[in-house]
N, C-alpha and C. Protein backbone atom coordinates (compact mmCIF):
# COMPACT_ATOMS: atom_id res chain seq x y z
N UNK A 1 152.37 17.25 101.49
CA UNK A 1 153.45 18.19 101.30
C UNK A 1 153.77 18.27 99.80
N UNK A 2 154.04 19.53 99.55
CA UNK A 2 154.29 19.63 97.70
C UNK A 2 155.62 19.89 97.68
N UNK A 3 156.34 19.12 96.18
CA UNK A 3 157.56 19.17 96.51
C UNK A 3 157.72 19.46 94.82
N UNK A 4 158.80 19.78 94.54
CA UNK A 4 159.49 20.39 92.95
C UNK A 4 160.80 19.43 92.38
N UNK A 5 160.34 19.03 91.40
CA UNK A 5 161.78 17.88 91.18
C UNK A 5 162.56 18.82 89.96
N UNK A 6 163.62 19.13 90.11
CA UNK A 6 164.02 19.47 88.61
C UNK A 6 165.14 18.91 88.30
N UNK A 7 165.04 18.32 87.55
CA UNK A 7 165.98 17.18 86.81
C UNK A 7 165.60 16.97 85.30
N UNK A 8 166.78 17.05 84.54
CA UNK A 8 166.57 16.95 83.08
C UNK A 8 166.46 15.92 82.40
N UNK A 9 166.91 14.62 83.08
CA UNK A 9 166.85 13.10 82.73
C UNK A 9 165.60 13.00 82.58
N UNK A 10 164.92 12.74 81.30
CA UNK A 10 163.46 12.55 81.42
C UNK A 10 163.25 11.17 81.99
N UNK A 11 163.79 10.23 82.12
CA UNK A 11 163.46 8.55 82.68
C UNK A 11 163.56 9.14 84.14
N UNK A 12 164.58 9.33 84.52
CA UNK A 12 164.58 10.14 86.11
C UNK A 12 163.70 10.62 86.51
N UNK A 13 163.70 11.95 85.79
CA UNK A 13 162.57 12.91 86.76
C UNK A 13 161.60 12.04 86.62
N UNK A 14 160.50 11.53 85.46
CA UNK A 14 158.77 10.89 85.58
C UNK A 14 159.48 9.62 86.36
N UNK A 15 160.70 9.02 86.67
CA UNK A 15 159.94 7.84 87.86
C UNK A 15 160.27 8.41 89.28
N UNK A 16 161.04 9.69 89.50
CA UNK A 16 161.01 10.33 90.77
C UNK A 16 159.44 11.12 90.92
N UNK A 17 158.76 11.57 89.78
CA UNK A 17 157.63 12.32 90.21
C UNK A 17 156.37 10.65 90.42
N UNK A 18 156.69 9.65 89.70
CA UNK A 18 156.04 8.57 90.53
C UNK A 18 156.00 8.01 91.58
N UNK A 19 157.29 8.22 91.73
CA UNK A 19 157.50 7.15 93.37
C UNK A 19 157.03 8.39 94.16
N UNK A 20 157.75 9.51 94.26
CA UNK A 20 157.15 10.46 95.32
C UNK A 20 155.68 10.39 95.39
N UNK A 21 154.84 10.34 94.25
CA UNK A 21 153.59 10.56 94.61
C UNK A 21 153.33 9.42 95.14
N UNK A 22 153.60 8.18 94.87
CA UNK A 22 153.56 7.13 95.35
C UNK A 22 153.37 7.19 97.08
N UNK A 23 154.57 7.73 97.48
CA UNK A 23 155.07 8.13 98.58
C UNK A 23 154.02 8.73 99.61
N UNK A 24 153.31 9.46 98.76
CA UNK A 24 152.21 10.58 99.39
C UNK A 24 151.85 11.78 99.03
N UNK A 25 153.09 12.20 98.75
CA UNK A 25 153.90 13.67 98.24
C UNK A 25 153.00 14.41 96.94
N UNK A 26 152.47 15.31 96.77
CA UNK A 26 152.18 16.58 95.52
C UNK A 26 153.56 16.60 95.12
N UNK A 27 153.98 16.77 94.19
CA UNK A 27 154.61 16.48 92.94
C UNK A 27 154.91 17.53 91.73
N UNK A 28 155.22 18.61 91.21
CA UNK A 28 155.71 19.78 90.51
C UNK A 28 157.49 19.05 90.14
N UNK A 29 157.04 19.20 88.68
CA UNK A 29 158.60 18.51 87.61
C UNK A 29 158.84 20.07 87.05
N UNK A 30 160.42 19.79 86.63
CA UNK A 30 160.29 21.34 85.35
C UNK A 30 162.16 19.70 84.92
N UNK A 31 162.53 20.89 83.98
CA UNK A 31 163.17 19.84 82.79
C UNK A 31 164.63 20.56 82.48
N UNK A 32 164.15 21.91 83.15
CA UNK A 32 165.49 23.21 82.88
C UNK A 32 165.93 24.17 84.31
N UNK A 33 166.59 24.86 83.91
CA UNK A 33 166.89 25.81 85.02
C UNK A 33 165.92 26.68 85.47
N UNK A 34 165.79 27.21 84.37
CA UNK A 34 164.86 28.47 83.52
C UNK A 34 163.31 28.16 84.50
N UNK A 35 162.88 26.89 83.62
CA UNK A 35 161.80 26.82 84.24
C UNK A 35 161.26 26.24 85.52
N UNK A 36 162.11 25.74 86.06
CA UNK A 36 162.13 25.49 87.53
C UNK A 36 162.37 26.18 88.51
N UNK A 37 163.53 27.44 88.19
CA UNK A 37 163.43 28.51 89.09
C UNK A 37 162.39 29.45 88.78
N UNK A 38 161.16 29.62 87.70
CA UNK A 38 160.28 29.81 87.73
C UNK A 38 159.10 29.44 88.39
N UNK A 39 159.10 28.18 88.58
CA UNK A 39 157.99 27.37 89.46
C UNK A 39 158.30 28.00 91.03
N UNK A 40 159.70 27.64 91.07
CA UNK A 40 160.30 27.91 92.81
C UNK A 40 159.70 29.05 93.06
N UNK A 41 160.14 30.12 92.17
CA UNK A 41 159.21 31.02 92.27
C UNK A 41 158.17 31.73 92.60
N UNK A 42 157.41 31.14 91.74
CA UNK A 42 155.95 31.49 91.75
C UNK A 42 155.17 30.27 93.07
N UNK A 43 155.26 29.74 93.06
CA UNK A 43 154.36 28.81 94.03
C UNK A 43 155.91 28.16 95.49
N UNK A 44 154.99 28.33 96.56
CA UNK A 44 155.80 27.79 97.34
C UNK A 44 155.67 26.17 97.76
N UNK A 45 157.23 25.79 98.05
CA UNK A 45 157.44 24.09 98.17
C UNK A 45 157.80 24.23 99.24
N UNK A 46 157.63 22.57 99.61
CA UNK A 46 158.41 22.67 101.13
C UNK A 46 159.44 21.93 100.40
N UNK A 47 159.83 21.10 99.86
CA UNK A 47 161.01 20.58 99.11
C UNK A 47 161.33 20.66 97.78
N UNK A 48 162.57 21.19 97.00
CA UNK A 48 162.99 20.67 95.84
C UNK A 48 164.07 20.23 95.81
N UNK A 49 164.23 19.35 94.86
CA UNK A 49 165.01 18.10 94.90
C UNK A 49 165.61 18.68 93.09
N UNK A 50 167.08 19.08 93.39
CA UNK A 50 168.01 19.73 92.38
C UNK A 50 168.72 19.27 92.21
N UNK A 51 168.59 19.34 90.51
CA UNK A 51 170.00 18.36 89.78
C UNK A 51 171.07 19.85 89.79
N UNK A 52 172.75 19.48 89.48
CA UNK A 52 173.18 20.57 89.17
C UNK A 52 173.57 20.55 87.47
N UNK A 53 173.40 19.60 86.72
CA UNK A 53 174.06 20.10 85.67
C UNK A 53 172.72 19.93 84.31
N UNK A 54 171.76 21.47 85.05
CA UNK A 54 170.85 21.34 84.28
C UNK A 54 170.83 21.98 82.82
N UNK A 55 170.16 22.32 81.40
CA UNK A 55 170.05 22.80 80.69
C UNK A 55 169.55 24.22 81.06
N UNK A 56 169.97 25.42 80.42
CA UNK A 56 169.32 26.65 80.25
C UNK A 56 169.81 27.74 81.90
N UNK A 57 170.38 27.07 83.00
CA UNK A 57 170.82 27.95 84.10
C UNK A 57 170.85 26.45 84.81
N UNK A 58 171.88 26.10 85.41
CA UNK A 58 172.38 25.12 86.21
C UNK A 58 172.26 25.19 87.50
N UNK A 59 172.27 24.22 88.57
CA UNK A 59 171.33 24.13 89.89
C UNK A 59 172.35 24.89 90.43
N UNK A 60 173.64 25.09 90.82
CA UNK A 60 174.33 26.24 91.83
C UNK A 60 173.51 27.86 91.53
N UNK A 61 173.61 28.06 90.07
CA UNK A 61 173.28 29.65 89.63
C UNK A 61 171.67 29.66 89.88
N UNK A 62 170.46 28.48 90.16
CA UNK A 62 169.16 28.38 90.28
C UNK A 62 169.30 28.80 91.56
N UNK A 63 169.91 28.17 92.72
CA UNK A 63 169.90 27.87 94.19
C UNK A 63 170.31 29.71 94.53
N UNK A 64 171.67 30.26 94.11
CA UNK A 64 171.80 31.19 94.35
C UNK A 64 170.79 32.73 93.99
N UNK A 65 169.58 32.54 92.99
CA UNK A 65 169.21 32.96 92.73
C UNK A 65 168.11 32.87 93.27
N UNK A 66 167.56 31.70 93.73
CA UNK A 66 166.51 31.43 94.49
C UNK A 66 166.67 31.79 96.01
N UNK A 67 167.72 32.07 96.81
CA UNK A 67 167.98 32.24 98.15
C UNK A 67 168.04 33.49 97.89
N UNK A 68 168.80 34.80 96.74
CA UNK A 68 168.61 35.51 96.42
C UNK A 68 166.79 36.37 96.45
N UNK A 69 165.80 35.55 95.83
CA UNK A 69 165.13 36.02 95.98
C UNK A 69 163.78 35.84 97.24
N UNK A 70 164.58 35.27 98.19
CA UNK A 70 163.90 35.20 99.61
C UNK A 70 163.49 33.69 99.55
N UNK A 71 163.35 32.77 98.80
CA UNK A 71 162.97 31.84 99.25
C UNK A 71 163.19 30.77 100.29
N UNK A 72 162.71 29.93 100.75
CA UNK A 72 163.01 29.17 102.20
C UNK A 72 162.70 28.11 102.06
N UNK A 73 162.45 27.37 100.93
CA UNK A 73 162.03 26.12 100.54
C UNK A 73 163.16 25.46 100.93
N UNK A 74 162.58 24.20 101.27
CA UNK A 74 164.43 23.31 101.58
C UNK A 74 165.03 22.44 100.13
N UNK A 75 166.03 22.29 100.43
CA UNK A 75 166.81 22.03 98.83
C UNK A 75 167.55 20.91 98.86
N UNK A 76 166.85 19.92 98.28
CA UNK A 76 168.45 18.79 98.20
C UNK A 76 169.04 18.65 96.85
N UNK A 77 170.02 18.70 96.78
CA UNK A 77 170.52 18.93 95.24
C UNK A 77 170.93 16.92 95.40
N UNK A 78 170.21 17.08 94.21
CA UNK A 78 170.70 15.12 93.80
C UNK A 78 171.83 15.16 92.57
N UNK A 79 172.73 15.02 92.12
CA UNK A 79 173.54 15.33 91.48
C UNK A 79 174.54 13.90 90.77
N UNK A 80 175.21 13.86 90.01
CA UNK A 80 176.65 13.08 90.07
C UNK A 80 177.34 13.70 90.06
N UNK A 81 177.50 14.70 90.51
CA UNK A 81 178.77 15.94 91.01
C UNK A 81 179.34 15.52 91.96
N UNK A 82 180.78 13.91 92.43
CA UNK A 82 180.43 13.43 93.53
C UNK A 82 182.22 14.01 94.21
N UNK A 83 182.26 15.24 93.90
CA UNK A 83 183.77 15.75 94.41
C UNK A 83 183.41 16.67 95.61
N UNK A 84 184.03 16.41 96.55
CA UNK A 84 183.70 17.51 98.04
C UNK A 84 183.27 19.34 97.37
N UNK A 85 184.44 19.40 96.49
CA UNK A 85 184.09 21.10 96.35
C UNK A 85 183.09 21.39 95.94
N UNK A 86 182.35 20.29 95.08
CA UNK A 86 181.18 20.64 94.85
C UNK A 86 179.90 20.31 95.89
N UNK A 87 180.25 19.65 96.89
CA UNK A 87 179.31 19.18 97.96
C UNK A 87 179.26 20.58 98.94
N UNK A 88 180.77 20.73 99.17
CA UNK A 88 181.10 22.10 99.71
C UNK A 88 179.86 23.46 99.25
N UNK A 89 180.36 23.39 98.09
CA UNK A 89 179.40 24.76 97.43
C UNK A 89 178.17 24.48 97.55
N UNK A 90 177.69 23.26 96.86
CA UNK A 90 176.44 23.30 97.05
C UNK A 90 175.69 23.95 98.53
N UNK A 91 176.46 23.12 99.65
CA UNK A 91 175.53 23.44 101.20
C UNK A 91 176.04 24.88 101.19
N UNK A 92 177.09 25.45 100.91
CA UNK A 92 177.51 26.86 101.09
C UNK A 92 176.71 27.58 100.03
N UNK A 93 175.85 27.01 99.20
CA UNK A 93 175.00 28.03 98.65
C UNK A 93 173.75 28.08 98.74
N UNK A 94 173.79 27.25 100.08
CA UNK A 94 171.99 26.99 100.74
C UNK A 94 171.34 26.06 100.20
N UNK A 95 172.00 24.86 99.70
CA UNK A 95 170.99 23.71 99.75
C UNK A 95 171.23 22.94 101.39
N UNK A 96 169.99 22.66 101.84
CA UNK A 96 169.97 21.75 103.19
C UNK A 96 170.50 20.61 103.26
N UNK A 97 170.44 19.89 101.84
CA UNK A 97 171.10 18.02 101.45
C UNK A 97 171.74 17.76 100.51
N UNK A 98 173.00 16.97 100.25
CA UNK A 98 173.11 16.50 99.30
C UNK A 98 173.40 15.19 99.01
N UNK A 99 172.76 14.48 97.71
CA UNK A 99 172.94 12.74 97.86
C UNK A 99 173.38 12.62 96.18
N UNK A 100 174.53 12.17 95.88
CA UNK A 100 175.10 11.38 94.31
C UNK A 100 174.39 10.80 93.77
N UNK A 101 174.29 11.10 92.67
CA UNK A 101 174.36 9.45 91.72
C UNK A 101 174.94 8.60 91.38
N UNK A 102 174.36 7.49 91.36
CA UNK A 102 173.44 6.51 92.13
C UNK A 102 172.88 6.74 92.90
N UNK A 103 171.75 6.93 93.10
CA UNK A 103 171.11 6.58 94.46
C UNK A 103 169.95 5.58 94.78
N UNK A 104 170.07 5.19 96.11
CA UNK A 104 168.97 4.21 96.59
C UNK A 104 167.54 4.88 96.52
N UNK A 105 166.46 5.23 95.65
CA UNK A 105 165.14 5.67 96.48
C UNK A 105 164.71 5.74 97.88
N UNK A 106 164.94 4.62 97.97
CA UNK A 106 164.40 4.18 99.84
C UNK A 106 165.52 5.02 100.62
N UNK A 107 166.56 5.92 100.47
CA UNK A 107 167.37 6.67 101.22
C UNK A 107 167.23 8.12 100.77
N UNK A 108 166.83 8.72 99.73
CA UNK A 108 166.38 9.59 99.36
C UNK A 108 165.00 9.81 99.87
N UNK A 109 164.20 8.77 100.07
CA UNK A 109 162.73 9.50 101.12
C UNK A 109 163.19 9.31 102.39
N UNK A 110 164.05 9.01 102.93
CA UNK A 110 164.57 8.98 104.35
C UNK A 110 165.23 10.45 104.63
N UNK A 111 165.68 10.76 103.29
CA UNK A 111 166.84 12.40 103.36
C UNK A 111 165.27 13.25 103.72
N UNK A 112 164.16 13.19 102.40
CA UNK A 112 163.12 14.35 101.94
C UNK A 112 162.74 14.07 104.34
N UNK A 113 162.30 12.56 104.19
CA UNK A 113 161.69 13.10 105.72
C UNK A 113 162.17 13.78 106.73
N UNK A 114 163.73 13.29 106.96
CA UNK A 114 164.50 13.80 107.74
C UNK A 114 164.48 15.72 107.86
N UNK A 115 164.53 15.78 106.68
CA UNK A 115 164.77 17.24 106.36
C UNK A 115 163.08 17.94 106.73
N UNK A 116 162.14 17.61 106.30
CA UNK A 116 160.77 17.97 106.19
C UNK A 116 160.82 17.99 107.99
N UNK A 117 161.02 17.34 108.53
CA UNK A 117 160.96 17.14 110.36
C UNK A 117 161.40 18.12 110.65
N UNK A 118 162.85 17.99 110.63
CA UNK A 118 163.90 18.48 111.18
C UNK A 118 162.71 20.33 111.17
N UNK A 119 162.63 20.52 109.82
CA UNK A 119 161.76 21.60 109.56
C UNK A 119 160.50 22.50 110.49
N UNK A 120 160.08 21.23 110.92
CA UNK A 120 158.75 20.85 111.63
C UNK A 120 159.07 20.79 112.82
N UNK A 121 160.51 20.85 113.48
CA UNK A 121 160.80 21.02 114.89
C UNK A 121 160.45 19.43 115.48
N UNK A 122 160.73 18.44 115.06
CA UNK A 122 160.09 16.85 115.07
C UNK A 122 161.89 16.44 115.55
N UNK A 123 161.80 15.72 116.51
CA UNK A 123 163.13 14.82 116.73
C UNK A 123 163.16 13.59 116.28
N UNK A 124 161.91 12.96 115.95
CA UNK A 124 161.76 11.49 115.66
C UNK A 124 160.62 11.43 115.25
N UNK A 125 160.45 10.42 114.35
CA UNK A 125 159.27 10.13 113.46
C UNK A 125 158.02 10.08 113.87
N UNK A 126 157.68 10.58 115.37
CA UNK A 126 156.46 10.10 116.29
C UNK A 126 155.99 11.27 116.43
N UNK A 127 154.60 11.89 116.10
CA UNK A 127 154.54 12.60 116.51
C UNK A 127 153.51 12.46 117.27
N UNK A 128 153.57 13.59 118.93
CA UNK A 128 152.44 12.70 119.85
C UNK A 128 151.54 14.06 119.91
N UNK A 129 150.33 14.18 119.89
CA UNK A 129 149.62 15.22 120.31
C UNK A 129 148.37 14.56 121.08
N UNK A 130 148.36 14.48 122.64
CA UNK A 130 147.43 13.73 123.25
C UNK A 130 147.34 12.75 122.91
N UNK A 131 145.92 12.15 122.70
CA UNK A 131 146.39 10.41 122.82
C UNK A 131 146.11 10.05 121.26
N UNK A 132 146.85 10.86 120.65
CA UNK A 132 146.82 10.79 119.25
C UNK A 132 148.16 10.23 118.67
N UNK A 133 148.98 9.69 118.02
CA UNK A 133 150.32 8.99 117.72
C UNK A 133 150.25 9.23 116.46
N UNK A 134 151.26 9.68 115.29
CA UNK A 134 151.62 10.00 114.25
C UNK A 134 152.55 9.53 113.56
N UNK A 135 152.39 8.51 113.30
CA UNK A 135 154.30 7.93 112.52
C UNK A 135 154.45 8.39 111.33
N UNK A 136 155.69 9.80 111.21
CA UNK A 136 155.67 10.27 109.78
C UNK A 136 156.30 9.29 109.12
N UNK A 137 157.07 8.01 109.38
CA UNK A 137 157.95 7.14 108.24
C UNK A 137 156.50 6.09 107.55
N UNK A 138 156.20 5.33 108.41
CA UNK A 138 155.40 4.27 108.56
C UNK A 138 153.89 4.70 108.00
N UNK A 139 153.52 6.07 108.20
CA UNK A 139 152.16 6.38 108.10
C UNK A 139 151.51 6.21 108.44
N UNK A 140 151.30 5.56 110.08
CA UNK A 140 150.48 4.63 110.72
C UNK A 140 149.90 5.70 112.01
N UNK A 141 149.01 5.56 112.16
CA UNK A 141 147.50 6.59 113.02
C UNK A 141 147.04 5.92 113.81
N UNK A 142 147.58 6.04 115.56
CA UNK A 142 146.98 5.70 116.38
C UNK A 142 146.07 6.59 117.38
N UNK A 143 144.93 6.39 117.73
CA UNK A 143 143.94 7.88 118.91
C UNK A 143 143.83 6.30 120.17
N UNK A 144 145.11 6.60 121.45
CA UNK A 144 144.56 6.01 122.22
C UNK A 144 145.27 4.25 122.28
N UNK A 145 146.51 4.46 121.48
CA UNK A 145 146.54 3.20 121.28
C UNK A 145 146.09 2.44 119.77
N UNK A 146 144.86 2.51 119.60
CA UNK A 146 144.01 1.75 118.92
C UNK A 146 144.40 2.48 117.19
N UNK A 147 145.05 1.48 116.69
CA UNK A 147 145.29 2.02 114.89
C UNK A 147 144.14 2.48 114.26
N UNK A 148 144.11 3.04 113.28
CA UNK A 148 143.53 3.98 112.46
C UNK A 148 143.54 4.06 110.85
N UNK A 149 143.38 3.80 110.08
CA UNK A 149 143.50 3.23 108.57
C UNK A 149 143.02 4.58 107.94
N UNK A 150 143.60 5.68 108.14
CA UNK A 150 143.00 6.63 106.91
C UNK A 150 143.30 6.92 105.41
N UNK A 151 142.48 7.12 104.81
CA UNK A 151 143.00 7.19 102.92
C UNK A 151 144.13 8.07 102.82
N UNK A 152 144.76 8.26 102.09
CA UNK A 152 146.00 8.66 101.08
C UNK A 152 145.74 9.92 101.97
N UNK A 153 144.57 10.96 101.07
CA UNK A 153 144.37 12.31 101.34
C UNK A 153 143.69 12.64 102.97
N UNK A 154 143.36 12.11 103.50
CA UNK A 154 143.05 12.40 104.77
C UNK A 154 144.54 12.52 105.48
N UNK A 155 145.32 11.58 105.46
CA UNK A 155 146.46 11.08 106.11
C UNK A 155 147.04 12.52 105.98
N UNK A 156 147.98 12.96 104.86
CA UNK A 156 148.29 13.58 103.76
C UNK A 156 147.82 15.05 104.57
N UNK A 157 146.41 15.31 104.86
CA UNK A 157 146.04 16.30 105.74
C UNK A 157 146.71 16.40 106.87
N UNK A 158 146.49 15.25 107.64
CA UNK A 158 147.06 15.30 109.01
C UNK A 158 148.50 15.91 109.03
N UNK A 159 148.93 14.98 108.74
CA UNK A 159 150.39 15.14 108.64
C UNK A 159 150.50 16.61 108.03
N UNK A 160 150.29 17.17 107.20
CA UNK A 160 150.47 18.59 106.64
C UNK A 160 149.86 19.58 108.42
N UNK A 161 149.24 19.28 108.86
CA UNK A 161 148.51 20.17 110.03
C UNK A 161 149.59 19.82 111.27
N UNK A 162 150.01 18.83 111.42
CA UNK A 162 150.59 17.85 112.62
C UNK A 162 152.45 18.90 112.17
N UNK A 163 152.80 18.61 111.13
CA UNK A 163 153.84 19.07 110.59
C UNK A 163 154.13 20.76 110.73
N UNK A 164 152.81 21.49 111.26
CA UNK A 164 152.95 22.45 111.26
C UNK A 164 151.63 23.15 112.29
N UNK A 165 152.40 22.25 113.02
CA UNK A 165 151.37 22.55 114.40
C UNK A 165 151.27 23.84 115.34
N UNK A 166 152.31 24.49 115.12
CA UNK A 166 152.23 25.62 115.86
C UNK A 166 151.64 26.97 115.00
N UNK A 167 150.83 26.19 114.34
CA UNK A 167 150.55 27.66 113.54
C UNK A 167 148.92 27.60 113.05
N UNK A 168 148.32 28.49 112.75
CA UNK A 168 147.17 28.35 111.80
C UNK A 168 147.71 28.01 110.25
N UNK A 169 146.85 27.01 109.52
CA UNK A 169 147.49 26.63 108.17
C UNK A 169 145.95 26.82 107.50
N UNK A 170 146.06 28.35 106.43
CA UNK A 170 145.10 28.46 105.72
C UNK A 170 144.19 27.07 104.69
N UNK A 171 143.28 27.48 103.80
CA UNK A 171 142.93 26.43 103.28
C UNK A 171 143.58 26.45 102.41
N UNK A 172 144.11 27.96 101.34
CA UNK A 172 144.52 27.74 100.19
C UNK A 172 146.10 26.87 100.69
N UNK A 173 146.51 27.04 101.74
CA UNK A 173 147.82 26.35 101.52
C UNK A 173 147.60 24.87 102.16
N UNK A 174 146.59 24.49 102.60
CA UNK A 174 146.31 23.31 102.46
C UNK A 174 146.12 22.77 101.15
N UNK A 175 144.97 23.77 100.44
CA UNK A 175 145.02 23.24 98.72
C UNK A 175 146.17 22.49 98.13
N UNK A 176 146.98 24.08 98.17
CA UNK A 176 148.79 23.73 97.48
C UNK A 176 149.16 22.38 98.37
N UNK A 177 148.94 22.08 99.25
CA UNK A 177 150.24 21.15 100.10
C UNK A 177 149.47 19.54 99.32
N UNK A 178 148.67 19.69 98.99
CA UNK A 178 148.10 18.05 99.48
C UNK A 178 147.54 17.71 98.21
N UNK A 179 146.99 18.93 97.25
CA UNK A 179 145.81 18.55 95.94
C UNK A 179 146.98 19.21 94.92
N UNK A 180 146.21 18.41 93.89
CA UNK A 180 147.15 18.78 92.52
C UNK A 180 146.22 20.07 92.22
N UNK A 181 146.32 20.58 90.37
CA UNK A 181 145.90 21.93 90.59
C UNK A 181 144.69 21.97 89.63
N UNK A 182 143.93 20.57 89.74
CA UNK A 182 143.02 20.04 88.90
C UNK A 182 141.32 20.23 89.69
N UNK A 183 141.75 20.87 91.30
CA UNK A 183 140.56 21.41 92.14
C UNK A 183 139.66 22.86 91.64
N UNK A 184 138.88 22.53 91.77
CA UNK A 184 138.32 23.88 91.63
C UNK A 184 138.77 25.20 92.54
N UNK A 185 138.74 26.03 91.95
CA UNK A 185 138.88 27.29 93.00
C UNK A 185 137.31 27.49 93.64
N UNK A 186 137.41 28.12 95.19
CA UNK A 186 136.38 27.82 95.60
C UNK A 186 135.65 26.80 96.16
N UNK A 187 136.18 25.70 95.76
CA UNK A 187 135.69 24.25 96.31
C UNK A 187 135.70 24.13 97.75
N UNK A 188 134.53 23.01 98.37
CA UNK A 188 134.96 22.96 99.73
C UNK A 188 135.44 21.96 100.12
N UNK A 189 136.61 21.57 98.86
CA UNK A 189 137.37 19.76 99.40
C UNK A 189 137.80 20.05 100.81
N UNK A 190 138.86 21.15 100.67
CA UNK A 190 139.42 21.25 102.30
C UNK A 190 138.12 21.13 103.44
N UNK A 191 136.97 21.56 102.87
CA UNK A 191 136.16 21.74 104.48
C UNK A 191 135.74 20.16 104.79
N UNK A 192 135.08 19.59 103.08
CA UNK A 192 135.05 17.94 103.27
C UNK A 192 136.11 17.07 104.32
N UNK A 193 136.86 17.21 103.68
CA UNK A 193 137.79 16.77 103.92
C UNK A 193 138.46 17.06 105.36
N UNK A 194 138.77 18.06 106.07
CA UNK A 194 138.48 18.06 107.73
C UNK A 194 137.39 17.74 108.23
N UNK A 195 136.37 17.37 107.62
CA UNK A 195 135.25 16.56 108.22
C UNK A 195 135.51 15.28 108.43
N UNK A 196 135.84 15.09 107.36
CA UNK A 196 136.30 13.51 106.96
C UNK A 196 137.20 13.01 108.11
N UNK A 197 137.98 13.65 108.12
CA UNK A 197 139.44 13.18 109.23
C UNK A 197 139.19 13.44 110.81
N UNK A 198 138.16 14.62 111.05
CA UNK A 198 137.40 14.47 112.20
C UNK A 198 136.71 13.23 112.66
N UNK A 199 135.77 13.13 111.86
CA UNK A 199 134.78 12.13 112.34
C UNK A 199 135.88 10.11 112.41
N UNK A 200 137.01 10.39 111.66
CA UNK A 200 137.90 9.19 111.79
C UNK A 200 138.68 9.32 113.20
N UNK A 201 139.58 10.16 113.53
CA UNK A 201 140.42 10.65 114.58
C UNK A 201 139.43 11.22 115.86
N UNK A 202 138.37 11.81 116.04
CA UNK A 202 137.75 12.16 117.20
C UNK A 202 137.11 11.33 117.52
N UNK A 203 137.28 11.71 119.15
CA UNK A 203 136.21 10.88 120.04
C UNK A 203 135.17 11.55 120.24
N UNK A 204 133.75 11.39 120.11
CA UNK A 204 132.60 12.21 120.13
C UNK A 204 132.14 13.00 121.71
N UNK A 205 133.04 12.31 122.87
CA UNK A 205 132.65 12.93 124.17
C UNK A 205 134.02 14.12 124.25
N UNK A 206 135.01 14.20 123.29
CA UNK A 206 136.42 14.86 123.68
C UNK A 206 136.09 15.92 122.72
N UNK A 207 136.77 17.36 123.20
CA UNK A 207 137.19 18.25 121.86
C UNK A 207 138.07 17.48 120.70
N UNK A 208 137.83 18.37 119.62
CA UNK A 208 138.05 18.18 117.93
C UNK A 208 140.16 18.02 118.58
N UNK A 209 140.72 16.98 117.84
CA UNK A 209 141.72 17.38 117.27
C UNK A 209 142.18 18.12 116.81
N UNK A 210 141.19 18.78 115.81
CA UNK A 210 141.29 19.75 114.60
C UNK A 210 140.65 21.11 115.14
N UNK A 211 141.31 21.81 115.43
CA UNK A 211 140.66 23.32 116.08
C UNK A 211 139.98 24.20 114.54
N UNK A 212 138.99 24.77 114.30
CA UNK A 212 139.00 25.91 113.16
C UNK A 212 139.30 27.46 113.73
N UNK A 213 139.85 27.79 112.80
CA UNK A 213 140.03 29.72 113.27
C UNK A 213 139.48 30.08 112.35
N UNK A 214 138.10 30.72 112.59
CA UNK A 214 137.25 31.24 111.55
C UNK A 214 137.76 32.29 110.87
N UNK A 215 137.45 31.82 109.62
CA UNK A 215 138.49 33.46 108.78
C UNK A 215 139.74 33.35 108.28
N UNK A 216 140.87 32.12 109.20
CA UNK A 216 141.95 31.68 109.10
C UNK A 216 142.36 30.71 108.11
N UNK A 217 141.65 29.38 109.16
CA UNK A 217 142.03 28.29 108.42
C UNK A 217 141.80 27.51 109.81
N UNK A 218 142.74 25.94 109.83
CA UNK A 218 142.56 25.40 110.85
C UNK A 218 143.74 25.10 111.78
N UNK A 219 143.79 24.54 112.63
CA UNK A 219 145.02 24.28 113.56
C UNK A 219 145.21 22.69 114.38
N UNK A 220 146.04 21.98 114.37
CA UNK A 220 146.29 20.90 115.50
C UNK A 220 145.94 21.25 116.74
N UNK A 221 145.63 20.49 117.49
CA UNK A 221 145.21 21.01 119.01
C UNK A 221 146.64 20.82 119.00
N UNK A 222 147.74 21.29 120.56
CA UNK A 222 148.90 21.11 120.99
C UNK A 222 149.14 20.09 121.74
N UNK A 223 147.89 19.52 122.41
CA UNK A 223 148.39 18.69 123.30
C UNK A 223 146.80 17.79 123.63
């Protein structure tokens, strides 16, 4: 999942764009108003994570401008703005979360998951599709019971497909969700790479987990 940090604290934002990646997470920083509601913009997130008292256009006038221009990305404004009216405005101007400063890390990736689910139509961190088991907190991959150890970016796949299971999910927005922007255009990481997670997660006598829609992209089986 790709997410947008904009925060002007430079010690802040580079150890929030570490731990998130840490985390799993694609990763997009900006430093201003200006240029972060530019990113929001131009490329779509499933999360940004908004300071409000940024340089150059401040996170209320970003948020309103960004809901303004159709976007649907979800929004947690992280702030030390820690007075209700401003908690008030913020959710009344379409951010989904809000958490103060100070904050714990380890409760801030509990907010990003909660919210990313909630998104995903997910009641709890499990997600079951046949005898397949999904723990979005834990990261842990069971087919059948039996655990499953997949790398960073395979996982990272799943979960991006699992997360958005009722739909076909092209490749280019697999690209965006999972790879930085250091891939080639054209490349066939995505096709590798559903190979890869096939041949880990399938049973060779059962249909694919992984459905393809030729022309599309690919899909979760439902059940």
């Amino acid at each position: 999942m790709r997410l947008l940090v904009i925060e002007d604290a430079d010690i802040l934002r580079q150890s929030l764009v570490i731990g998130l990646g840490d985390a799993g997470y694609v990763v997009d920083a900006a430093a201003d108003g200006e240029e972060g509601l530019w990113l929001a913009s131009e490329q779509s997130y499933d999360l940004i994570i908004l300071d409000i008292m940024l340089p150059r256009m401040n996170g209320f006038e970003l948020l309103d401008r960004l809901r303004t221009l159709g976007a649907d990305s979800l929004v947690l404004m992280l702030t030390a703005r820690d007075n209700v009216e401003d908690r008030v405005l913020g959710l009344r101007s379409g951010a989904d979360d809000y958490l103060v400063k100070p904050f714990d890390f380890a409760e801030l990736l509990a907010r990003i998951e909660a919210l990313l689910r909630r998104r995903a139509g997910c009641a709890s961190n499990l997600v079951e599709i046949g005898e397949l088991t999904i723990n979005l907190h834990s990261k842990q991959v069971s087919v059948s019971g039996v655990p499953i150890t997949l790398p960073p970016r395979e996982y990272a796949l799943l979960e991006c497909l699992a997360l958005n299971r009722h739909r076909v999910v092209s490749r280019q927005e697999i690209e965006h969700k999972i790879y930085d922007d250091k891939i080639e255009p054209m490349s066939n990481v995505v096709d590798s790479a559903i190979s890869s997670l096939r041949k880990m997660i399938d049973h060779k006598d059962r249909p694919s987990f992984i459905l393809t829609r030729r022309g599309h992209g690919y899909q979760i089986r439902q059940s």
